[in-house]
N, C-alpha and C. Protein backbone atom coordinates (compact mmCIF):
# COMPACT_ATOMS: atom_id res chain seq x y z
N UNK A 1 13.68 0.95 6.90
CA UNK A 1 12.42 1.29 7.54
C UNK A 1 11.35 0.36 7.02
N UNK A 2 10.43 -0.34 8.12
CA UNK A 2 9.43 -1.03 7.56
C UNK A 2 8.53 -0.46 6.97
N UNK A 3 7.51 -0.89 5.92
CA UNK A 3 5.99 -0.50 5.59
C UNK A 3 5.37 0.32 6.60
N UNK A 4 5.17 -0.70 8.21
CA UNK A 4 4.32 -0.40 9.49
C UNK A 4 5.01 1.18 9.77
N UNK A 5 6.17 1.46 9.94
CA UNK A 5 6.83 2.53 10.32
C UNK A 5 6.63 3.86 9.19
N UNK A 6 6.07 3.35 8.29
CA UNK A 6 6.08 4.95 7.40
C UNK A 6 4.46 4.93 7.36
N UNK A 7 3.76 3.69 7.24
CA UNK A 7 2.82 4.24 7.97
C UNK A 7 2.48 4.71 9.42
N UNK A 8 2.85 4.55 10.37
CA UNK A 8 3.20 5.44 11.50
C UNK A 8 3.26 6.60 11.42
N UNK A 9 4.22 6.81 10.68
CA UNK A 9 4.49 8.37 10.25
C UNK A 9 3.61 9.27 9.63
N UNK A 10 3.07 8.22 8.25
CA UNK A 10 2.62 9.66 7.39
C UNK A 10 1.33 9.18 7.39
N UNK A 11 0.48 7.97 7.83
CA UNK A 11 -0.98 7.02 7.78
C UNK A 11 -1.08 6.71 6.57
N UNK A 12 -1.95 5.68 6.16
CA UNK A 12 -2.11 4.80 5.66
C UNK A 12 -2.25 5.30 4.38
N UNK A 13 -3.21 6.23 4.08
CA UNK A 13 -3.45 6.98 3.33
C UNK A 13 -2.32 6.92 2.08
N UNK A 14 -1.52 7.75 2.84
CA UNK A 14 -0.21 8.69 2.32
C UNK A 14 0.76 7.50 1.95
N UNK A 15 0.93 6.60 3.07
CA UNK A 15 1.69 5.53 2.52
C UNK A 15 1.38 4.57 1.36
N UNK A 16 0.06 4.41 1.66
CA UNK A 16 -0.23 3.58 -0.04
C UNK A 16 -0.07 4.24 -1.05
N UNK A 17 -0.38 5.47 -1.19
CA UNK A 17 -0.07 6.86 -2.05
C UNK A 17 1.69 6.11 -2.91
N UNK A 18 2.17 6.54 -1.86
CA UNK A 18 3.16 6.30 -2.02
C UNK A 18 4.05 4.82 -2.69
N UNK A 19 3.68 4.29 -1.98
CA UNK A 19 3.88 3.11 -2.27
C UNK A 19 3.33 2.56 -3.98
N UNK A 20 2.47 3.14 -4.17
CA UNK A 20 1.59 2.66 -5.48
C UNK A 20 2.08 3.84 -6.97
N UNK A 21 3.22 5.05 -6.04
CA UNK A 21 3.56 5.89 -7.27
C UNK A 21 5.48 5.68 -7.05
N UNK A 22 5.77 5.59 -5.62
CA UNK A 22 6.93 5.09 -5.65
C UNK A 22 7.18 3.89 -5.17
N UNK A 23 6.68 2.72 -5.61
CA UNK A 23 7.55 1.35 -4.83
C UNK A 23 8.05 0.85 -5.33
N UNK A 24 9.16 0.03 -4.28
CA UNK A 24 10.19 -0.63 -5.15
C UNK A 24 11.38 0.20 -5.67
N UNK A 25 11.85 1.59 -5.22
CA UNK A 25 12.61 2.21 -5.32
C UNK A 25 13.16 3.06 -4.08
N UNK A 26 14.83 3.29 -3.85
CA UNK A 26 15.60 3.44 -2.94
C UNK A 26 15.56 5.28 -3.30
N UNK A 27 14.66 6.27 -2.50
CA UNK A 27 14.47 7.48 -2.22
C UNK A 27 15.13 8.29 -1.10
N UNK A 28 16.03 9.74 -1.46
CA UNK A 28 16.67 10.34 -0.91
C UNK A 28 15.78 10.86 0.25
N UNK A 29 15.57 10.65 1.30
CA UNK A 29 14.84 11.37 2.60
C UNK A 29 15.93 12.66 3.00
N UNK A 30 15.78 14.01 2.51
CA UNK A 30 16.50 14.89 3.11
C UNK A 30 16.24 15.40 4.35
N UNK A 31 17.12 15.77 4.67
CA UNK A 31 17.10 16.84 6.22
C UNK A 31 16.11 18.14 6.34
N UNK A 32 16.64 18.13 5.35
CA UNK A 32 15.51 19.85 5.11
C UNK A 32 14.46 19.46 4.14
N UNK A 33 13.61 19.39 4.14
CA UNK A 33 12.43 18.73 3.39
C UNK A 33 12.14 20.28 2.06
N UNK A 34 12.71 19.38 0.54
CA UNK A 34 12.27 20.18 -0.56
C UNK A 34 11.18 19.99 -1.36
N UNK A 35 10.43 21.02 -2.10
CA UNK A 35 9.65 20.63 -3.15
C UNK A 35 9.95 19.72 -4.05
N UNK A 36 11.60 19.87 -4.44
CA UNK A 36 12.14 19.41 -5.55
C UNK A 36 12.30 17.61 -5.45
N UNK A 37 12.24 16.89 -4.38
CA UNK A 37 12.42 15.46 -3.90
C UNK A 37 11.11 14.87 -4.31
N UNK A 38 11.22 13.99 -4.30
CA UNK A 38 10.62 12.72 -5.23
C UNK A 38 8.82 12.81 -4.30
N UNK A 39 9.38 12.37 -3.27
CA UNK A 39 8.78 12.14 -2.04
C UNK A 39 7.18 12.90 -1.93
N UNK A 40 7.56 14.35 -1.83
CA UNK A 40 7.48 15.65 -1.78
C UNK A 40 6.43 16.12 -2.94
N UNK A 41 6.95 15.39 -4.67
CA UNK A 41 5.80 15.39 -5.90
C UNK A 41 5.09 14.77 -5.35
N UNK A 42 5.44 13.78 -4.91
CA UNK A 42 4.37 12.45 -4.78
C UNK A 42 3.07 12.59 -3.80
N UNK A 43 3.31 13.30 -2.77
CA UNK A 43 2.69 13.47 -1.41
C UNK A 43 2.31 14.77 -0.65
N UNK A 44 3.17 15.44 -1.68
CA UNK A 44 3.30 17.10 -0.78
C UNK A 44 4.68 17.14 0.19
N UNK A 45 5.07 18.88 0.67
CA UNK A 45 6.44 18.88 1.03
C UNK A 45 5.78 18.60 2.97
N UNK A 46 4.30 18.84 3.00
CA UNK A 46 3.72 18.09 4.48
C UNK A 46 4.30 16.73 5.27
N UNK A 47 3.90 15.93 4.29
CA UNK A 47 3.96 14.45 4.41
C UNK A 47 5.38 14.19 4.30
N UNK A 48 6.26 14.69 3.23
CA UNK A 48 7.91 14.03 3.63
C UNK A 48 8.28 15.30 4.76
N UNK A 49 7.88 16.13 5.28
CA UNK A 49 8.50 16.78 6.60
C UNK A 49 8.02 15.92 7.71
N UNK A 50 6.87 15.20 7.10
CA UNK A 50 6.54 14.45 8.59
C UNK A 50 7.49 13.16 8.96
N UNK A 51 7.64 12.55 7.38
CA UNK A 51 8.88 11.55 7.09
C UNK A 51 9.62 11.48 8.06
N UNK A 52 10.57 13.05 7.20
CA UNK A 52 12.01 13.15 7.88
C UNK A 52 11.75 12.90 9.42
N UNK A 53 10.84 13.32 9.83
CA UNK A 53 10.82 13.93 11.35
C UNK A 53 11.00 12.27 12.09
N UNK A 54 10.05 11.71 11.71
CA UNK A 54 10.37 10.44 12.08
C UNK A 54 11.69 9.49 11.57
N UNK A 55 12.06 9.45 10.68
CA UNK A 55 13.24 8.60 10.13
C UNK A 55 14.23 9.63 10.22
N UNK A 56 14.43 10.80 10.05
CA UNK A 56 15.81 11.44 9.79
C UNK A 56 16.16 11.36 7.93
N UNK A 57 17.40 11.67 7.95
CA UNK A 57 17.52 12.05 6.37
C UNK A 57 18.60 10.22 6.04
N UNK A 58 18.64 10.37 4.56
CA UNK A 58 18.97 8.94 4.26
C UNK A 58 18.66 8.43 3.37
N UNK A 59 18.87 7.57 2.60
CA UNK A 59 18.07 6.98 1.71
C UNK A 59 17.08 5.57 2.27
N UNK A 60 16.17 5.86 1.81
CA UNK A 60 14.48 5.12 2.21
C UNK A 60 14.44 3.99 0.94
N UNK A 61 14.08 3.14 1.13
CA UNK A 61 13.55 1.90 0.15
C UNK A 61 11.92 2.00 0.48
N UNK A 62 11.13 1.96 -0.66
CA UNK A 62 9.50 2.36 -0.47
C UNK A 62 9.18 1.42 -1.11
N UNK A 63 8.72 0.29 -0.19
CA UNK A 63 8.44 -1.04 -0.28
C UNK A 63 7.11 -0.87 -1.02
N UNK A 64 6.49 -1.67 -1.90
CA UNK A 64 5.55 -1.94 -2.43
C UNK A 64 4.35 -2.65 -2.19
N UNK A 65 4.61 -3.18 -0.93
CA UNK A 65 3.29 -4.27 -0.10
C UNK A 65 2.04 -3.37 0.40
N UNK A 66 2.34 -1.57 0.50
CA UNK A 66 1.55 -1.33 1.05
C UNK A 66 0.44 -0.88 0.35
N UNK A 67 0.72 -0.27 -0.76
CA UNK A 67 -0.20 -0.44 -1.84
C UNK A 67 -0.98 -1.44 -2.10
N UNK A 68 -0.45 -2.58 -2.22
CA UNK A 68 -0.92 -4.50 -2.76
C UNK A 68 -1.71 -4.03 -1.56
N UNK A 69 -1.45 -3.93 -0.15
CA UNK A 69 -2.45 -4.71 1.02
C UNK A 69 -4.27 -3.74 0.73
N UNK A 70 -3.84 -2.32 0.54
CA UNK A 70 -4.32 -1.84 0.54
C UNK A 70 -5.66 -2.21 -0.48
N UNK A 71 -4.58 -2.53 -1.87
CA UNK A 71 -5.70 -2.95 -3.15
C UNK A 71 -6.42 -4.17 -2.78
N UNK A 72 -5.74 -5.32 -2.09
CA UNK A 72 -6.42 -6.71 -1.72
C UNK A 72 -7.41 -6.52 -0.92
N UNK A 73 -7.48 -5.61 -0.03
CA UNK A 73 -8.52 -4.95 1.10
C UNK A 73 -9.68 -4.95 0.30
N UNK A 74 -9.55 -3.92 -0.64
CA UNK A 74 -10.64 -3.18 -1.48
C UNK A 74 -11.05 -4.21 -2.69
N UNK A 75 -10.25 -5.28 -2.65
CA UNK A 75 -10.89 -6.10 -3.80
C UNK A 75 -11.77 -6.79 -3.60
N UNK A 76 -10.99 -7.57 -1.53
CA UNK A 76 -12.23 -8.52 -1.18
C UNK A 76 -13.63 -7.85 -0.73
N UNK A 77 -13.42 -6.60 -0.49
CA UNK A 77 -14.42 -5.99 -0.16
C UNK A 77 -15.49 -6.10 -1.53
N UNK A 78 -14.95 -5.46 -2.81
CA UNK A 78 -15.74 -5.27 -3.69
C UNK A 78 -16.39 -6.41 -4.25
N UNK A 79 -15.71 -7.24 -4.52
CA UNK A 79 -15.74 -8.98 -4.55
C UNK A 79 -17.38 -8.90 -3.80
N UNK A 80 -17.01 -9.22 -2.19
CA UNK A 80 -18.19 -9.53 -1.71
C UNK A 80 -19.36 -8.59 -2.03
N UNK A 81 -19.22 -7.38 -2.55
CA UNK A 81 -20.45 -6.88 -2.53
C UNK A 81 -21.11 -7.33 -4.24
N UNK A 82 -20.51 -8.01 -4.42
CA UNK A 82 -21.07 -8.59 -6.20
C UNK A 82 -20.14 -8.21 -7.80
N UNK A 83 -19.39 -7.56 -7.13
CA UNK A 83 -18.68 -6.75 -8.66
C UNK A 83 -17.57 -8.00 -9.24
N UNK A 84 -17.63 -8.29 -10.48
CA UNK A 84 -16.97 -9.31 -10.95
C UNK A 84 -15.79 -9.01 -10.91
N UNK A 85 -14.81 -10.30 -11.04
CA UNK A 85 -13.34 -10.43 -11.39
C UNK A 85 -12.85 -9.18 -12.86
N UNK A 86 -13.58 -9.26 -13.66
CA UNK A 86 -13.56 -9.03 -14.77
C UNK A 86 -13.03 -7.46 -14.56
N UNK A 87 -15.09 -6.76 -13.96
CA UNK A 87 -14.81 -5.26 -13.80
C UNK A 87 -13.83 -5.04 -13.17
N UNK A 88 -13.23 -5.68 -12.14
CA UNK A 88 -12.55 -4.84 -11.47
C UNK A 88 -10.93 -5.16 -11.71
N UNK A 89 -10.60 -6.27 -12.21
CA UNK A 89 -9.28 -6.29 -13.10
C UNK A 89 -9.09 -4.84 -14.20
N UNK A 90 -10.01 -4.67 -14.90
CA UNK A 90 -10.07 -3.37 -15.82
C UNK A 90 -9.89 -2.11 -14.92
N UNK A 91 -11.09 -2.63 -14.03
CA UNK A 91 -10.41 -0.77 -13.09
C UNK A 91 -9.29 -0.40 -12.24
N UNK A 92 -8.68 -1.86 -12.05
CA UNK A 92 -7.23 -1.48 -11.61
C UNK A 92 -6.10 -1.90 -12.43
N UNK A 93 -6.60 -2.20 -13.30
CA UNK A 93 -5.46 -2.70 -14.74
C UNK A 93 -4.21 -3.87 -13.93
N UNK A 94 -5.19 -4.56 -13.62
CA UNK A 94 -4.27 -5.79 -13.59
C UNK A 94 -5.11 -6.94 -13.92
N UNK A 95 -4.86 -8.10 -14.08
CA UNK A 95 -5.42 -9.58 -14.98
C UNK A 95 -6.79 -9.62 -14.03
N UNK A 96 -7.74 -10.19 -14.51
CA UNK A 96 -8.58 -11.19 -13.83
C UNK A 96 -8.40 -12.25 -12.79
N UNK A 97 -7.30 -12.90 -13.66
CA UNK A 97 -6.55 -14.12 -12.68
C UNK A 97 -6.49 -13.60 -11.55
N UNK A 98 -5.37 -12.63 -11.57
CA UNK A 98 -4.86 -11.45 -10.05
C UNK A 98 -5.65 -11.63 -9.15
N UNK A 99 -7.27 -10.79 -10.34
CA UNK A 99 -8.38 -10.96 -8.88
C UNK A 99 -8.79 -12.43 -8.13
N UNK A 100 -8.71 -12.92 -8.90
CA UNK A 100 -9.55 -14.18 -8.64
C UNK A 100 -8.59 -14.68 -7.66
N UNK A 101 -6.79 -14.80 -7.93
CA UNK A 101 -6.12 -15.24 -6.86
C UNK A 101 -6.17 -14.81 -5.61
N UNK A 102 -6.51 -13.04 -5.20
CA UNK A 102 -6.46 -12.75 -4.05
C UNK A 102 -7.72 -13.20 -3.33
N UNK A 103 -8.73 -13.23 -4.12
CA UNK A 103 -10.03 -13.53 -3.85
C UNK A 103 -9.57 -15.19 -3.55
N UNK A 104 -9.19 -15.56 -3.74
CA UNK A 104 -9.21 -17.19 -3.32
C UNK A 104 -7.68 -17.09 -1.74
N UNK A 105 -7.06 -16.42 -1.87
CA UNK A 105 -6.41 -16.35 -0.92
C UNK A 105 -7.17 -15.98 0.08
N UNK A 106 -8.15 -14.71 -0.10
CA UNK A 106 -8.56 -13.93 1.03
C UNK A 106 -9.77 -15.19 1.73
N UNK A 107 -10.29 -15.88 0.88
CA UNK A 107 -11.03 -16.98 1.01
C UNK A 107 -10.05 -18.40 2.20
N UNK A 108 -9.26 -18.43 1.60
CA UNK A 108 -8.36 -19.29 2.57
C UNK A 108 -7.88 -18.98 4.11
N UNK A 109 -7.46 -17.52 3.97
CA UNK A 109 -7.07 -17.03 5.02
C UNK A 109 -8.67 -17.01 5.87
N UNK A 110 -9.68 -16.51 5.78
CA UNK A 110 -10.72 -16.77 6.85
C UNK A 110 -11.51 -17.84 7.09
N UNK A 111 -11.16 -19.09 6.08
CA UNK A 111 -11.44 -20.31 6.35
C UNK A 111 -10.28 -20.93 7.60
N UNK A 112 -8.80 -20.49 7.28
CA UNK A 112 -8.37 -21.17 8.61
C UNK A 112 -8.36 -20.25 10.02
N UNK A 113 -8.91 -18.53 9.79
CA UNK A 113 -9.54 -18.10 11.05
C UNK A 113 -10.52 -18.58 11.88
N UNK A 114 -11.18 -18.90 10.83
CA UNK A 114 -12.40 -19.91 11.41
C UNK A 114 -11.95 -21.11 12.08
N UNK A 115 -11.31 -21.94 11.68
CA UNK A 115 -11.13 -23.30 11.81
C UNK A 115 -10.25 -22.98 13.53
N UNK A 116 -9.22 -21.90 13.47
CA UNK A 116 -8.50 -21.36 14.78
C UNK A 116 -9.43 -20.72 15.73
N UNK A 117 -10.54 -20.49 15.13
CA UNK A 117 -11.20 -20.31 16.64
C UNK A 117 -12.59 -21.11 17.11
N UNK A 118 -11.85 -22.59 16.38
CA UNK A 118 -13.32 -23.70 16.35
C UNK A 118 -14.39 -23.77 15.88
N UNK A 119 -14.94 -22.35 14.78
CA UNK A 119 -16.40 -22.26 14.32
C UNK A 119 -16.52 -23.44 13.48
């Protein structure tokens, strides 16, 4: 199942949730949706009934991009409104560098939007 598809299912919300407490790990999706499943701590027994409903039961791989997209969102955002590399490496406990790389990516990517639509 893709990223796009479990967000489908459970929104964006729930999927970064997810993604940022389970990613990168292969999760039992049951038939009958329990308290006791991974899924279920993570999100509530709501959100993996909504799962199942869409995927069926199985084991799920809970990709980790959706979290990252989510945090890169909120970095370039914070970025532009003035908050340094620094603070905000500390408030999400990852390097400075980190920030500064997505911040220079997110910088690249709307320099060649621009350039694709002639500005």
């Amino acid at each position: 199942m893709s990223a796009e598809e479990i967000i489908d299912a459970i929104g964006l919300d729930s999927a970064a949730k997810l993604s940022r407490e389970l990613g990168g790990k292969c999760v039992y999706v049951p038939q009958s949706p329990s308290p006791d499943n991974p899924i279920a701590g993570a999100l509530g027994i709501e959100a993996l009934a909504k799962l199942t409903a869409a995927i069926g039961s199985g084991v799920l791989y809970i990709p980790t991009g959706i979290y990252r997209r989510e945090r890169d969102a909120r970095i370039s955002i914070l970025l532009a409104k003035g908050c340094t590399a620094k603070r905000l490496a500390r408030a999400l406990r990852i390097s400075p560098r980190t920030v500064r790389h997505i911040s220079r990516f997110d910088r690249m990517k709307h320099q060649i939007e621009r350039q694709a639509n002639g500005s």
